[in-house]
N, C-alpha and C. Protein backbone atom coordinates (compact mmCIF):
# COMPACT_ATOMS: atom_id res chain seq x y z
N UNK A 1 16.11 -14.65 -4.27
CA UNK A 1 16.09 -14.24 -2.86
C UNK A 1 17.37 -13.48 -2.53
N UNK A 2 17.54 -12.54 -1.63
CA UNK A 2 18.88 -12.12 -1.10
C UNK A 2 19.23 -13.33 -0.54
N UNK A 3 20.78 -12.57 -0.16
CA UNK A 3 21.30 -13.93 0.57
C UNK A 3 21.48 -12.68 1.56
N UNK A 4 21.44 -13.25 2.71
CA UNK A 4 21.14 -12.67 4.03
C UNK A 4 23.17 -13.75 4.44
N UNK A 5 23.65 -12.53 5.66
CA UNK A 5 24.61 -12.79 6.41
C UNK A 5 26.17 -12.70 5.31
N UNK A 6 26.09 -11.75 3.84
CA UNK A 6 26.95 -12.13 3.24
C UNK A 6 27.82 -11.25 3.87
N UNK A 7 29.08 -10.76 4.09
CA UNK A 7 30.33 -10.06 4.23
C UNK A 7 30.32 -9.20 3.00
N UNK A 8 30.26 -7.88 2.84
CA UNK A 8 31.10 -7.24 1.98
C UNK A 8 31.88 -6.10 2.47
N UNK A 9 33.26 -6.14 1.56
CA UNK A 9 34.19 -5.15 2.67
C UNK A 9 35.31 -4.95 1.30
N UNK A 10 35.97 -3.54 1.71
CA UNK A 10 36.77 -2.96 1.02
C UNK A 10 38.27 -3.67 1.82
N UNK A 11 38.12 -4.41 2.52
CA UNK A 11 39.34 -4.70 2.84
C UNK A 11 39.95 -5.78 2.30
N UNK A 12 41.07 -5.72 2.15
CA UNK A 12 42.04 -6.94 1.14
C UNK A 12 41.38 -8.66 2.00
N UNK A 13 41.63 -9.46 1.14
CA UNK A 13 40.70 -10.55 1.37
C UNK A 13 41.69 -11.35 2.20
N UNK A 14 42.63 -11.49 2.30
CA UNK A 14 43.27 -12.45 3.26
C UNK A 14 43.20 -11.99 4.21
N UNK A 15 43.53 -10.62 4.87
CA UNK A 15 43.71 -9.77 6.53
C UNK A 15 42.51 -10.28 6.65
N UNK A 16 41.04 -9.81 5.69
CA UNK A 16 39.69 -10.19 6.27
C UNK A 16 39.28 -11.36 6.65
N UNK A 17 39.81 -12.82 5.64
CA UNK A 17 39.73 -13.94 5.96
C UNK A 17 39.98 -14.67 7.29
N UNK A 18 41.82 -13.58 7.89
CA UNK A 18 42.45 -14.38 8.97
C UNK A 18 41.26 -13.51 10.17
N UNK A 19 40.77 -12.25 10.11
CA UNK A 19 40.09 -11.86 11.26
C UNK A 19 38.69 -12.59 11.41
N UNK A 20 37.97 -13.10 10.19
CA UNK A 20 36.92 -13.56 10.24
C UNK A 20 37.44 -15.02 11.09
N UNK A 21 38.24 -16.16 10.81
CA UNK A 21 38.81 -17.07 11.12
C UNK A 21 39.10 -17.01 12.82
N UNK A 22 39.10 -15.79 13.36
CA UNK A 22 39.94 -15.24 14.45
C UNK A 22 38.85 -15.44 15.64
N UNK A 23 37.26 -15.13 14.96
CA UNK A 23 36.51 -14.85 15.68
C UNK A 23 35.01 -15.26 15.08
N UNK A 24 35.52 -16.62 14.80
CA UNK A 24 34.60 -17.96 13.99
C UNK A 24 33.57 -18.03 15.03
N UNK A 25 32.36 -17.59 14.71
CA UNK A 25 30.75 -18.34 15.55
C UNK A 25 30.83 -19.71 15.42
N UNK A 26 30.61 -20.47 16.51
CA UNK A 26 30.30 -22.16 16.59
C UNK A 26 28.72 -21.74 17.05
N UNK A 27 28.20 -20.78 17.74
CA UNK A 27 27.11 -21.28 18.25
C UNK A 27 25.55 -20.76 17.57
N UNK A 28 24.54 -21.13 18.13
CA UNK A 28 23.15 -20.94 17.39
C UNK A 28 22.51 -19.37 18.41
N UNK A 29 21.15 -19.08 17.84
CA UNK A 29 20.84 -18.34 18.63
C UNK A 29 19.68 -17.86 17.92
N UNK A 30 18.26 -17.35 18.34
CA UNK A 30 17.79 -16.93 17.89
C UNK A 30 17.26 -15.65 18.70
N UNK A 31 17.07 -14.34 17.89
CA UNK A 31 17.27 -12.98 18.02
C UNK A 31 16.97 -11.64 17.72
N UNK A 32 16.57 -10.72 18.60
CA UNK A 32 15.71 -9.24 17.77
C UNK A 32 17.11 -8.88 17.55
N UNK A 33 16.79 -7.85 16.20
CA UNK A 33 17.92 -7.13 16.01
C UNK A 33 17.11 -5.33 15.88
N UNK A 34 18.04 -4.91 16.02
CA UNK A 34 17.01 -3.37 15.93
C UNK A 34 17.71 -2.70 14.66
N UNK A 35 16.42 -1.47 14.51
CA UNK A 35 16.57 -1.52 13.47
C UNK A 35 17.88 -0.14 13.06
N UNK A 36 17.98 0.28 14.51
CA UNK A 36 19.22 1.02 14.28
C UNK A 36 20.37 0.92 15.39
N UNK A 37 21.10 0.34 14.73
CA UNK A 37 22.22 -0.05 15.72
C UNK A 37 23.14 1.08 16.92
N UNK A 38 22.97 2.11 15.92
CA UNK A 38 24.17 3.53 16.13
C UNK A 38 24.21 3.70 17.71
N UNK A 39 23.10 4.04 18.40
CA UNK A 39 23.07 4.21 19.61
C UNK A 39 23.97 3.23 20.40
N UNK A 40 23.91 1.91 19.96
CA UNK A 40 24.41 1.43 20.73
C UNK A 40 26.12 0.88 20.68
N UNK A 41 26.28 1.28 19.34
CA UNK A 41 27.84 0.61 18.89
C UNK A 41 28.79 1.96 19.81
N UNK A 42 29.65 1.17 20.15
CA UNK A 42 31.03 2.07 20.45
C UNK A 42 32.50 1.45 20.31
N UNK A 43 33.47 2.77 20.52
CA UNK A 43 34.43 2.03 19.84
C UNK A 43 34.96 0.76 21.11
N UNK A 44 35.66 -0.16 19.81
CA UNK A 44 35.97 -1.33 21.05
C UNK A 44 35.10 -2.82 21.36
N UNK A 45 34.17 -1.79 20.92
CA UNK A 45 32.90 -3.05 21.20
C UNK A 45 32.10 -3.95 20.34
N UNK A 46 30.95 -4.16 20.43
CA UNK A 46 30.65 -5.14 19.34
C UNK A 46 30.32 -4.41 17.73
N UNK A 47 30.57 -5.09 16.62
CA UNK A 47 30.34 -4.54 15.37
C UNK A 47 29.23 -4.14 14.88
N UNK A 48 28.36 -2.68 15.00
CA UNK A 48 27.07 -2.46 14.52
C UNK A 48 26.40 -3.72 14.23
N UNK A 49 26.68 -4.13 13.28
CA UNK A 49 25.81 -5.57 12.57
C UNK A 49 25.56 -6.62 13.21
N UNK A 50 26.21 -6.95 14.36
CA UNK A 50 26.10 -7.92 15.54
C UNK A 50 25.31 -7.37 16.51
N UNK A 51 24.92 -6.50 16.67
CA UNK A 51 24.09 -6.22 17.95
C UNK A 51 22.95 -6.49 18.05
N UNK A 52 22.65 -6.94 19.02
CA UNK A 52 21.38 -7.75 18.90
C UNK A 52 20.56 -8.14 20.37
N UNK A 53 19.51 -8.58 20.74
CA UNK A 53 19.00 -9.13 21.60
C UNK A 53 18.70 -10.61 21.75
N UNK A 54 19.24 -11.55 22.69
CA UNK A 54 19.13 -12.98 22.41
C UNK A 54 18.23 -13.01 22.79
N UNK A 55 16.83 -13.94 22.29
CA UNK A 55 15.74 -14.31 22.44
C UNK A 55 15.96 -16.00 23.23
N UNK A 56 16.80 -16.88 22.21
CA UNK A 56 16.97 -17.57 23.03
C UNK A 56 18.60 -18.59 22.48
N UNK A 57 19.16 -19.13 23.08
CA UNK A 57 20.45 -19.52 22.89
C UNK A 57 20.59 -20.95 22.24
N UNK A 58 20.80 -21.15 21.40
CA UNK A 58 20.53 -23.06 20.87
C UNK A 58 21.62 -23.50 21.00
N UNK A 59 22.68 -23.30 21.52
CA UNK A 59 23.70 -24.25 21.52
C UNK A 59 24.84 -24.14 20.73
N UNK A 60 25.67 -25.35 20.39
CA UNK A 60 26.46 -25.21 19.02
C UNK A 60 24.94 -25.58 17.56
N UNK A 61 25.58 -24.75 16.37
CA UNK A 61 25.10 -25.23 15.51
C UNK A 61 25.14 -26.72 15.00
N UNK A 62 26.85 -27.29 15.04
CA UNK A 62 26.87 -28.65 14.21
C UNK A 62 25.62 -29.25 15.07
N UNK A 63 24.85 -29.26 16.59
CA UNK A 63 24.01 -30.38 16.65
C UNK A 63 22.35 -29.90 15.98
N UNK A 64 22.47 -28.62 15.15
CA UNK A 64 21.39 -28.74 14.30
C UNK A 64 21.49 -29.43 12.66
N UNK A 65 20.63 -30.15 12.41
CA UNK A 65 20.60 -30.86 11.21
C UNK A 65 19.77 -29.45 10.01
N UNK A 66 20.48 -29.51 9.03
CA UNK A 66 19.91 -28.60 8.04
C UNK A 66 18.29 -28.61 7.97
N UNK A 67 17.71 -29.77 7.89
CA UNK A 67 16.18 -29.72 8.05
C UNK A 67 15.96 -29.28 9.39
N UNK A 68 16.84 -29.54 10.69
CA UNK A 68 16.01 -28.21 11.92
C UNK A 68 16.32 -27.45 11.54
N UNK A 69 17.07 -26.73 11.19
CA UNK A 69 17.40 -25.44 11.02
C UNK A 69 16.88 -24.50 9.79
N UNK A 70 15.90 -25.39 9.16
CA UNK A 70 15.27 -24.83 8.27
C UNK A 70 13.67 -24.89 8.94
N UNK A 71 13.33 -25.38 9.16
CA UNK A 71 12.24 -26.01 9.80
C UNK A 71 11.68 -24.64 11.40
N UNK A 72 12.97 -25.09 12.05
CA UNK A 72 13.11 -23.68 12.58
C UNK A 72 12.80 -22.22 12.12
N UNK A 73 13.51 -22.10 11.31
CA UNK A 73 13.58 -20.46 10.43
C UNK A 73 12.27 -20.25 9.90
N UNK A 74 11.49 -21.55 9.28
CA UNK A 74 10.09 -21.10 8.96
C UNK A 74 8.93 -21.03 9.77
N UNK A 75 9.61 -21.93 11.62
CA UNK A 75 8.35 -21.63 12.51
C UNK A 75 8.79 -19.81 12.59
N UNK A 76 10.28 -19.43 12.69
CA UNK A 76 10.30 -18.74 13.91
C UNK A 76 9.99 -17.11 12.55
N UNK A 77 9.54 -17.47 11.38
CA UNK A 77 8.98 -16.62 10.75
C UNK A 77 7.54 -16.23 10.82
N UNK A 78 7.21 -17.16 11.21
CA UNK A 78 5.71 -17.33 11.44
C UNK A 78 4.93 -16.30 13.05
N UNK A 79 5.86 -16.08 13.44
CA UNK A 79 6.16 -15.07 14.54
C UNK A 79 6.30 -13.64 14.52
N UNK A 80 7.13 -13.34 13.11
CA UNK A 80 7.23 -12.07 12.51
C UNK A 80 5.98 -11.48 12.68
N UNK A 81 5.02 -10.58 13.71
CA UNK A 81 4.14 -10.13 13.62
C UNK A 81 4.38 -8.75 13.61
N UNK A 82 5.15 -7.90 14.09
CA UNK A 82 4.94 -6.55 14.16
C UNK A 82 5.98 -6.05 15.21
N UNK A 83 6.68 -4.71 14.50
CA UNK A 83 8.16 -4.58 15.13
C UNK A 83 8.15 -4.58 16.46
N UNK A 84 9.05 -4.39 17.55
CA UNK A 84 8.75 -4.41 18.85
C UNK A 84 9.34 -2.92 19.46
N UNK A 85 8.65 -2.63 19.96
CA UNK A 85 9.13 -0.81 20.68
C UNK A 85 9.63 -1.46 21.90
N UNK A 86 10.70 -1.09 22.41
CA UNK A 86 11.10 -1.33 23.97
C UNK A 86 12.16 -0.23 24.60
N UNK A 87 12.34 -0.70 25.49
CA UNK A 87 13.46 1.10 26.05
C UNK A 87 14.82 0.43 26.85
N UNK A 88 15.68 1.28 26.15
CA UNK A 88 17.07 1.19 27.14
C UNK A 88 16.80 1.46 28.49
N UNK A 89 16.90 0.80 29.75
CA UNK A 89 16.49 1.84 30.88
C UNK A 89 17.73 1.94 31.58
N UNK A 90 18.86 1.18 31.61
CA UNK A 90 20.36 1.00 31.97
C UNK A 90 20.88 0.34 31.84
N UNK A 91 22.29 0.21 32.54
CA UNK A 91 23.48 -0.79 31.91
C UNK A 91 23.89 -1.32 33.09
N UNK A 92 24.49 -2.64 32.75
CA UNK A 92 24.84 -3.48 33.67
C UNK A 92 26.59 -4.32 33.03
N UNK A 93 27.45 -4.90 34.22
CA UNK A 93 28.66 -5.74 33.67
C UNK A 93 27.54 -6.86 34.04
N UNK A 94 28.11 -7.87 33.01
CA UNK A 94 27.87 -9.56 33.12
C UNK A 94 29.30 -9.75 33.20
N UNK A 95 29.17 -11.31 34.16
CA UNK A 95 30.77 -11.30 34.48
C UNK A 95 31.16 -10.93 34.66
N UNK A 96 31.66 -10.05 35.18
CA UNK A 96 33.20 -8.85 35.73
C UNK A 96 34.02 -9.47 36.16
N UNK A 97 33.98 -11.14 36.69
CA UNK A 97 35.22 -11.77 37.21
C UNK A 97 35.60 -12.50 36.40
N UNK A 98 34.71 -12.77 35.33
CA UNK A 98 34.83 -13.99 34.39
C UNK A 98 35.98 -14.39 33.39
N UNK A 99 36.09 -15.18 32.42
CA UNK A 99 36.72 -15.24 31.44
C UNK A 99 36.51 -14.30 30.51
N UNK A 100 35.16 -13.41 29.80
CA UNK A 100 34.77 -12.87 29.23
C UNK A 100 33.59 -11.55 29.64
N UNK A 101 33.96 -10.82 30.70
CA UNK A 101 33.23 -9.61 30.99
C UNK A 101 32.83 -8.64 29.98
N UNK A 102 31.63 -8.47 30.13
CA UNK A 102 30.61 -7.84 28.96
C UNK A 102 30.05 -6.56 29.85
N UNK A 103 29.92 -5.92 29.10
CA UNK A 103 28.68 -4.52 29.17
C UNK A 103 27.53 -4.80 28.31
N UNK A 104 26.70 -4.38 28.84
CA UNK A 104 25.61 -4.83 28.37
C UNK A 104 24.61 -3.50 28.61
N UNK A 105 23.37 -3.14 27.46
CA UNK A 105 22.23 -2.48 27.81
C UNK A 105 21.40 -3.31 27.88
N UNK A 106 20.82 -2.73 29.35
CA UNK A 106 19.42 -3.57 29.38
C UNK A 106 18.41 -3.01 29.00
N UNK A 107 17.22 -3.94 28.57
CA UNK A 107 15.97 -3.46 28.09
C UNK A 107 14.47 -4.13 28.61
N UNK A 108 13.86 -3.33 28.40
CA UNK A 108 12.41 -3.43 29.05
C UNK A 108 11.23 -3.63 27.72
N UNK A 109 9.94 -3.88 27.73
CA UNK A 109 9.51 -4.56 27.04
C UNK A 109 8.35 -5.53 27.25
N UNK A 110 7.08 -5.46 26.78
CA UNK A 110 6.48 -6.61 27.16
C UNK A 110 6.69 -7.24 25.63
N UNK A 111 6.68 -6.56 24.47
CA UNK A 111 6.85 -7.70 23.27
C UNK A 111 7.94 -7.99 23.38
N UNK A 112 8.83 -7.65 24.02
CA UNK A 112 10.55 -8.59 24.12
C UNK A 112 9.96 -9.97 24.57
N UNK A 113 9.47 -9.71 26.04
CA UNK A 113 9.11 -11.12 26.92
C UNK A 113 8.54 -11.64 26.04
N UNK A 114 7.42 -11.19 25.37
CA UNK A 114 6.23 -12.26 25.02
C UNK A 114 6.39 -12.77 23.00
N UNK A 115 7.21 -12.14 22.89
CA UNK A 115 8.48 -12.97 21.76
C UNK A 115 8.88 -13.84 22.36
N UNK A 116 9.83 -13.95 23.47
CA UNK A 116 10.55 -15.05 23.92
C UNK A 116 9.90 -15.94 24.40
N UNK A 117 9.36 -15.72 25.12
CA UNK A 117 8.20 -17.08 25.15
C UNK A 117 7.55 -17.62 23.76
N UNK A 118 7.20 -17.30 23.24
CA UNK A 118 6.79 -17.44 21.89
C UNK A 118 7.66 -18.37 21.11
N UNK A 119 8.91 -17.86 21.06
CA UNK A 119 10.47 -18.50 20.55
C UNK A 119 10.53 -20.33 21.28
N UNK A 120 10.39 -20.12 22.90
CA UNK A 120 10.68 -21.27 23.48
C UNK A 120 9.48 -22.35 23.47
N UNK A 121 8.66 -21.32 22.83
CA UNK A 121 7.02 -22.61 22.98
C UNK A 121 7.22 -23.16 21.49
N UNK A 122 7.81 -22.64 20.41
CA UNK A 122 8.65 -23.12 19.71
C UNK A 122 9.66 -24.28 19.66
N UNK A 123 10.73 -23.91 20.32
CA UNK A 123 11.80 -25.11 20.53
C UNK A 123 11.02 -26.55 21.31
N UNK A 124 9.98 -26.04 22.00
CA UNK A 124 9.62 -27.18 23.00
C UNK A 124 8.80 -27.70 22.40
N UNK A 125 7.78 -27.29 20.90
CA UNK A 125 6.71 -28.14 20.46
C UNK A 125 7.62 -29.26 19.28
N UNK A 126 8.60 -28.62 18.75
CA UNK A 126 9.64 -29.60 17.94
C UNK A 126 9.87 -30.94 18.27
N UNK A 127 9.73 -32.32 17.72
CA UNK A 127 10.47 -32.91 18.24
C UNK A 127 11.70 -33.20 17.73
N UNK A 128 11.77 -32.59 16.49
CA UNK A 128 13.24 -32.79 15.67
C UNK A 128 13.82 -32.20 16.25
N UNK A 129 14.09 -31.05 17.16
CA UNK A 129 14.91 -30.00 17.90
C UNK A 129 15.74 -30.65 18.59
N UNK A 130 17.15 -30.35 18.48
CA UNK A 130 18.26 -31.02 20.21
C UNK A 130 17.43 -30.28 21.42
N UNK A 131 17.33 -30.74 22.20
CA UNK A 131 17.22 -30.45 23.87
C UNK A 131 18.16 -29.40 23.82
N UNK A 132 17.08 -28.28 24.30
CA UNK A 132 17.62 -26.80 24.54
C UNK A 132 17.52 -26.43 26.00
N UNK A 133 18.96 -26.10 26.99
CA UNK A 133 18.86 -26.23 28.44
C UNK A 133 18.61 -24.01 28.09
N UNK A 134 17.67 -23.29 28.95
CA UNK A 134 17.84 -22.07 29.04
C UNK A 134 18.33 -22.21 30.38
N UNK A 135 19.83 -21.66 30.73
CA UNK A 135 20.39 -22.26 31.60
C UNK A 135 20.71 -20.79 32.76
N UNK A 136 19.97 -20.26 32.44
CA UNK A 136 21.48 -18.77 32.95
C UNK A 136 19.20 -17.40 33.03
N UNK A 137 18.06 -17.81 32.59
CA UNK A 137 17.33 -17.58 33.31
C UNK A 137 17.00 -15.91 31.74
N UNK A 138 16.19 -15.26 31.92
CA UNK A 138 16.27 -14.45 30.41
C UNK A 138 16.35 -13.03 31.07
N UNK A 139 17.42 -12.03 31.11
CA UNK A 139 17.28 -11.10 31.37
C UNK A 139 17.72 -9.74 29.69
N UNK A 140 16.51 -9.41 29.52
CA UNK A 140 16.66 -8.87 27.85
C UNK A 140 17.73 -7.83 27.93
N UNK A 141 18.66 -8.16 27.37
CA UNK A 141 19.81 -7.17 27.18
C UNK A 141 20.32 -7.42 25.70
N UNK A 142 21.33 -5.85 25.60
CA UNK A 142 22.28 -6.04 24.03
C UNK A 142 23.48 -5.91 24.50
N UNK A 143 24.42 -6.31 24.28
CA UNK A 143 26.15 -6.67 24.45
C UNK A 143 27.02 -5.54 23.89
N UNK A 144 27.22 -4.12 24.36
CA UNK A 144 27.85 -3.69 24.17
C UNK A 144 29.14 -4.02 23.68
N UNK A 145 30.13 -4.92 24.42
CA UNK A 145 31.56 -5.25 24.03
C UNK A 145 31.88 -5.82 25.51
N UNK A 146 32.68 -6.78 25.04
CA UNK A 146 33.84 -7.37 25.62
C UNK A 146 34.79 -7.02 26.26
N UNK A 147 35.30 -6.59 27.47
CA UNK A 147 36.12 -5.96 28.23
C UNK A 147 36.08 -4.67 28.24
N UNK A 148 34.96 -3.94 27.88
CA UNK A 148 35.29 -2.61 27.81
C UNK A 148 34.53 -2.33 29.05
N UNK A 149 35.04 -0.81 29.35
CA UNK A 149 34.75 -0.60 30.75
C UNK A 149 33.13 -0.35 30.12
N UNK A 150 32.01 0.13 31.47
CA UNK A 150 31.20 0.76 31.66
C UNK A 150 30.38 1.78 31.31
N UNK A 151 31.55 2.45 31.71
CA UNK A 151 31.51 4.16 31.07
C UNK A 151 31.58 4.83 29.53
N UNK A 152 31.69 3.22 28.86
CA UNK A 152 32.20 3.59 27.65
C UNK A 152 30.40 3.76 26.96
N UNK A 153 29.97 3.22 27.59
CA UNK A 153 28.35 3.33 27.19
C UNK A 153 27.12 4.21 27.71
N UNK A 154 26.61 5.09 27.05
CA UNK A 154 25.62 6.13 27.84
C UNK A 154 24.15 6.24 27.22
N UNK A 155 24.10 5.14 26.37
CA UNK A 155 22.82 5.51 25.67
C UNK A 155 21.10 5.22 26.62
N UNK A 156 20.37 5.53 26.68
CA UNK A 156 19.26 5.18 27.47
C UNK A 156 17.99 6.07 26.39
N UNK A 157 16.97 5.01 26.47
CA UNK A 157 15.98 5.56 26.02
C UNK A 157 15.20 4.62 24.87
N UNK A 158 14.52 4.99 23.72
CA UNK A 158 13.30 4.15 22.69
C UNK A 158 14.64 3.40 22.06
N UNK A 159 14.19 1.57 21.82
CA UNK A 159 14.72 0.96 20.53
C UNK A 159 13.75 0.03 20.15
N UNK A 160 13.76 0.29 18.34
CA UNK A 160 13.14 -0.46 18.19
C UNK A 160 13.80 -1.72 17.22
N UNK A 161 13.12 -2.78 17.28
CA UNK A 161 13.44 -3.76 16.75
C UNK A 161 12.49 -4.39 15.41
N UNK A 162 13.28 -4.34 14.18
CA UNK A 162 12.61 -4.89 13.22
C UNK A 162 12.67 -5.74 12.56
N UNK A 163 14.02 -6.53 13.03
CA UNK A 163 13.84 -7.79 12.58
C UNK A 163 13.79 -8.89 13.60
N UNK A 164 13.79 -10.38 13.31
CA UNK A 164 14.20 -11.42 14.35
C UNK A 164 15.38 -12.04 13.46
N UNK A 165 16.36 -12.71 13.91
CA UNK A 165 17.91 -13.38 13.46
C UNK A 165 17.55 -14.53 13.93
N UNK A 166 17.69 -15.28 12.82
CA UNK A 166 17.91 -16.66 13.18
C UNK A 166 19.36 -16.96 12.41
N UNK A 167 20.17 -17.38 13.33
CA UNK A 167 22.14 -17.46 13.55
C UNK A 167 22.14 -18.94 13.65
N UNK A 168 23.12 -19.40 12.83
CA UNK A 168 23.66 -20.54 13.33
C UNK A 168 25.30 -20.39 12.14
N UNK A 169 25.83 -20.47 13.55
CA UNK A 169 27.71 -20.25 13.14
C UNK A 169 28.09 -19.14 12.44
N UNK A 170 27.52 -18.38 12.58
CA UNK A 170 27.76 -16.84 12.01
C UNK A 170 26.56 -16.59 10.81
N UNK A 171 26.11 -17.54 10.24
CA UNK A 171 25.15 -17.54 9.21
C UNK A 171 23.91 -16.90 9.46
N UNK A 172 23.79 -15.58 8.94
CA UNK A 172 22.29 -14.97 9.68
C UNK A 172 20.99 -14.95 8.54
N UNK A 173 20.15 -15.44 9.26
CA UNK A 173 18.68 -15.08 8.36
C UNK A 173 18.31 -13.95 8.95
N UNK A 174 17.82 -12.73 8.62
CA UNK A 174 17.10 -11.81 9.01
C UNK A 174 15.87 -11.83 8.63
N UNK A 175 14.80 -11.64 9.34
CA UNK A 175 12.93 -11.52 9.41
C UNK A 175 12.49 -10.49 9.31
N UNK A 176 12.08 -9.84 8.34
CA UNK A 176 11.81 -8.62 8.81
C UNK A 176 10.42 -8.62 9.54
N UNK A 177 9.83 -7.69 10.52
CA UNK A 177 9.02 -7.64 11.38
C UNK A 177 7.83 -6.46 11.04
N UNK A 178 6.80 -6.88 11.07
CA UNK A 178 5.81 -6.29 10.54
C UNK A 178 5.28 -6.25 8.92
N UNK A 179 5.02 -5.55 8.65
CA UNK A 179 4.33 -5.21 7.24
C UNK A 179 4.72 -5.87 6.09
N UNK A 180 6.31 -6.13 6.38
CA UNK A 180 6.95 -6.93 5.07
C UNK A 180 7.15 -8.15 5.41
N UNK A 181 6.71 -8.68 6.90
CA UNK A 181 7.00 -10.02 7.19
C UNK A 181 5.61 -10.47 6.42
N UNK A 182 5.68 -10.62 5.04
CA UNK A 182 4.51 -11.59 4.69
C UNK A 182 5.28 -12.82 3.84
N UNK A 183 4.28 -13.55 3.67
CA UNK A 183 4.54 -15.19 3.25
C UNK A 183 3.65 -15.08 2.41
N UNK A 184 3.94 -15.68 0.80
CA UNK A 184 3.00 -15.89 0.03
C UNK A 184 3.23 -16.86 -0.55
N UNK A 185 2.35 -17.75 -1.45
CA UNK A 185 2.12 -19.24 -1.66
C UNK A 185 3.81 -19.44 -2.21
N UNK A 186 4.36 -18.71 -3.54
CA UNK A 186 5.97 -19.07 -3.90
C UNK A 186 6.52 -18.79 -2.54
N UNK A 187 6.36 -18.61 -1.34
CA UNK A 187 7.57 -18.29 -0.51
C UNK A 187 7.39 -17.23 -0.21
N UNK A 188 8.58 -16.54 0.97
CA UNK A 188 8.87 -15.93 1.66
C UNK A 188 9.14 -14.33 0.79
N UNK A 189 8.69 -13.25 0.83
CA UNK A 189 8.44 -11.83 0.16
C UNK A 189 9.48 -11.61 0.82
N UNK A 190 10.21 -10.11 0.60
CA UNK A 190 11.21 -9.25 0.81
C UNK A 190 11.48 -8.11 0.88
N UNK A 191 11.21 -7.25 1.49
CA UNK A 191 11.47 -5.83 1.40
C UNK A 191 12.46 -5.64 0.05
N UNK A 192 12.25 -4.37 -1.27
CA UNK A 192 13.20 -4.51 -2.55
C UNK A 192 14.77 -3.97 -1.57
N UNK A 193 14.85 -3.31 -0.57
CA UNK A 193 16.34 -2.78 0.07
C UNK A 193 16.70 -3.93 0.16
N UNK A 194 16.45 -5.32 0.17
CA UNK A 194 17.12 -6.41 0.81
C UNK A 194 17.93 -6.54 -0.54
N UNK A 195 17.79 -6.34 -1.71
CA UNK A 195 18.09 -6.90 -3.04
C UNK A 195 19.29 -5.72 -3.05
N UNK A 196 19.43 -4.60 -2.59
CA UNK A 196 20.32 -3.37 -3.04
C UNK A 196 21.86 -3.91 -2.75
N UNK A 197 22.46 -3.58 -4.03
CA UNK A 197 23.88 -3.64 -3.72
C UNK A 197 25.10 -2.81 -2.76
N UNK A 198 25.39 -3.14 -1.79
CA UNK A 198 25.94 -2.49 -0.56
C UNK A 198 27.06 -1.58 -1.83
């Protein structure tokens, strides 16, 4: 199998170690990712490879047990039906007074919504699952960056999304969505790019 969420980087291994260390994931999340980031990365802001759409938020990881979190990853594969088309239509600050003010693109979508529901009829049929509060209500957006102004973002228009992320503490599974999301009796298939050496 690939291993999904590995790091590879031309940069000397300790600087990389102390920045990875710097900006350690504690929390869970499950997530579209699209399948081309570019539009939306800028400088300052979040790292191409992080961008993403939260479907829905689980908490810290330590209160998932390796069997949810596996258990999980194979409902929320089972979902992988077919990529999702949706549209930038504008941008919004979250927080602006906060500890952590974000830019954000928002997006539109009926397979966004009806993924996420999908995701939470999920968490709620589990009973091995921790109690998941969706606390803050689902408005589909991607996270430009962290303190950056506004203006730093102009993209509007088609994204599509081809995988789903299932995250816990930085650890990512990627799904791919559609045609290669198949399951066969040995397990879980793979697109051969997943196997290519970066």
């Amino acid at each position: 199998e690939p291993v999904f969420g590995e790091e590879f980087t031309s940069t000397p291994a300790f600087p990389a170690l102390v920045a990875a260390a710097e900006t350690e994931h504690t929390g869970a999340m499950v997530a579209l990712v699209p399948a081309d980031p570019g539009p939306f990365a800028v400088e300052g802001g979040e790292a191409p490879e992080q961008l993403h759409l939260t479907l829905a938020y689980l908490g810290e990881a330590i209160e998932w047990t390796p069997e949810a979190q596996e258990t999980l990853r194979a409902a929320v594969a089972g979902l992988a039906s077919a990529p999702v088309d949706s549209d930038v239509f504008g941008h919004a600050r979250f927080n602006p007074t906060g500890d952590e003010p974000c830019v954000v693109y928002l997006v539109e979508g009926d397979g966004v919504r009806d993924l996420q529901a999908a995701v939470w009829d999920v968490l709620a049929s589990e009973k091995g699952f921790p109690a998941i509060v969706d606390n803050h209500g689902f408005v589909p957006h991607i996270t430009a960056g962290y303190g950056i102004d506004i203006d730093a973002i102009s993209y509007t228009g088609p994204v599509l999304f081809d995988r789903i992320r299932v995250a816990f503490a930085g650890e990512n599974v990627d799904i791919p969505l559609g045609e290669h999301a198949v399951t066969a009796a040995a397990g879980q298939l793979y697109r051969a790019a997943s196997f290519n050496q970066p």
